[in-house]
Protein backbone atom coordinates (compact mmCIF):
# COMPACT_ATOMS: atom_id res chain seq x y z
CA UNK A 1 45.24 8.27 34.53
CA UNK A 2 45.21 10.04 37.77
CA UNK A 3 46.83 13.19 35.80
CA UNK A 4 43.70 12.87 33.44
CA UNK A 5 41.35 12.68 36.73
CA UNK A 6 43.23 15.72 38.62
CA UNK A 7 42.23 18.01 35.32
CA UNK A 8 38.70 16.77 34.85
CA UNK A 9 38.23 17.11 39.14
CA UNK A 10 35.42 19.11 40.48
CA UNK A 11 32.72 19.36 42.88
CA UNK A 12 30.34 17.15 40.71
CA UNK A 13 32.92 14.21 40.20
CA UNK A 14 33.93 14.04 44.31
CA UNK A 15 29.88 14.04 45.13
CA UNK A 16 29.02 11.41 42.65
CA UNK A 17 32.58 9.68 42.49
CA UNK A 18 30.67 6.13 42.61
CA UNK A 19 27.95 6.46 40.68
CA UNK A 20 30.09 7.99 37.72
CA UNK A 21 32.21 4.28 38.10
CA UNK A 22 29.03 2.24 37.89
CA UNK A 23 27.72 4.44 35.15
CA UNK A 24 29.06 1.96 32.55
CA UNK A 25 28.23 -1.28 33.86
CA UNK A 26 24.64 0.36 34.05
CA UNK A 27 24.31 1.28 30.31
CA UNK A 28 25.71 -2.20 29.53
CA UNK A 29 23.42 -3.67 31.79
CA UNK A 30 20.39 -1.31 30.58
CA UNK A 31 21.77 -2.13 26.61
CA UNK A 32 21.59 -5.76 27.33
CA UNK A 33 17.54 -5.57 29.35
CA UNK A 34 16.44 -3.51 26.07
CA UNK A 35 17.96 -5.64 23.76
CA UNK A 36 16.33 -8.86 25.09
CA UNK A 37 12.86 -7.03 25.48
CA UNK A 38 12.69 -6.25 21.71
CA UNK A 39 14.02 -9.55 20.64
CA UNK A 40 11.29 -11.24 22.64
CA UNK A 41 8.98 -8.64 21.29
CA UNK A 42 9.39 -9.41 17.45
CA UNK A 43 9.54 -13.28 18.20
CA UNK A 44 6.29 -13.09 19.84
CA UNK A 45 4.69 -10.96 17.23
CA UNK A 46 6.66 -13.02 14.32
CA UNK A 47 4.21 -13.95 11.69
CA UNK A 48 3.00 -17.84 10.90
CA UNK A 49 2.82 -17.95 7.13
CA UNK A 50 0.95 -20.98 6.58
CA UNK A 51 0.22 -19.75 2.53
CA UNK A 52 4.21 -19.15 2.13
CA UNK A 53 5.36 -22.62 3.55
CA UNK A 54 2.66 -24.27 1.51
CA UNK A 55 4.01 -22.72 -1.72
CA UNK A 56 7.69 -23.67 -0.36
CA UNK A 57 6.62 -27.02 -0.10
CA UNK A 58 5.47 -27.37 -3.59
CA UNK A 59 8.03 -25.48 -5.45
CA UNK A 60 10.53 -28.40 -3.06
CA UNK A 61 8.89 -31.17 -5.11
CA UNK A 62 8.44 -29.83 -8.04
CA UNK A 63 12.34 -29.38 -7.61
CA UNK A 64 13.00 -32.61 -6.47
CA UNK A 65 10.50 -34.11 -9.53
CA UNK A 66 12.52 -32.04 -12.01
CA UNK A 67 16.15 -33.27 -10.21
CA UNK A 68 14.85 -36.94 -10.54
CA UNK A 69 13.90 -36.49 -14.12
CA UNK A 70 17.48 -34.95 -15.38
CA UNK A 71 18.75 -38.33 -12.77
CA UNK A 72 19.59 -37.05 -9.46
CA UNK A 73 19.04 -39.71 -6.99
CA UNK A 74 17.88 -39.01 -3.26
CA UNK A 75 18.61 -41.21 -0.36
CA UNK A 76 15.55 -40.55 1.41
């Protein structure tokens, strides 16, 4: 490694010799803030489709009607 750092050594890398080791726990750090922003983002603008769950709810029972009839039994 410090063959690899010898070649790659220059004014830039001695002036900012810190920053450039942070630099990737900063971009994991900045990855993780942005990733949590746009989750919470689509949860809070997720839609409430009362039509949908009423439909689910029927086509259930009309499942569970249809299971009874060809005798499936339920517990609850």
């Amino acid at each position: 490694m410090t063959k690899l750092v010898e070649w790659f050594e220059s004014g830039f890398t001695r002036e900012f010799y810190a920053q450039i080791l942070l630099l990737p726990l900063l971009l994991v750090a900045a990855f993780g803030f942005i990733s949590v922003g746009i989750i919470a983002f689509r949860v809070y603008n997720f839609n409430d489709c009362q039509d949908a769950a009423e439909e689910l709810k029927q086509q259930i029972e009309e499942a569970k009607e249809d299971l009874k009839r060809k005798g499936f039994k339920f517990d609850s």
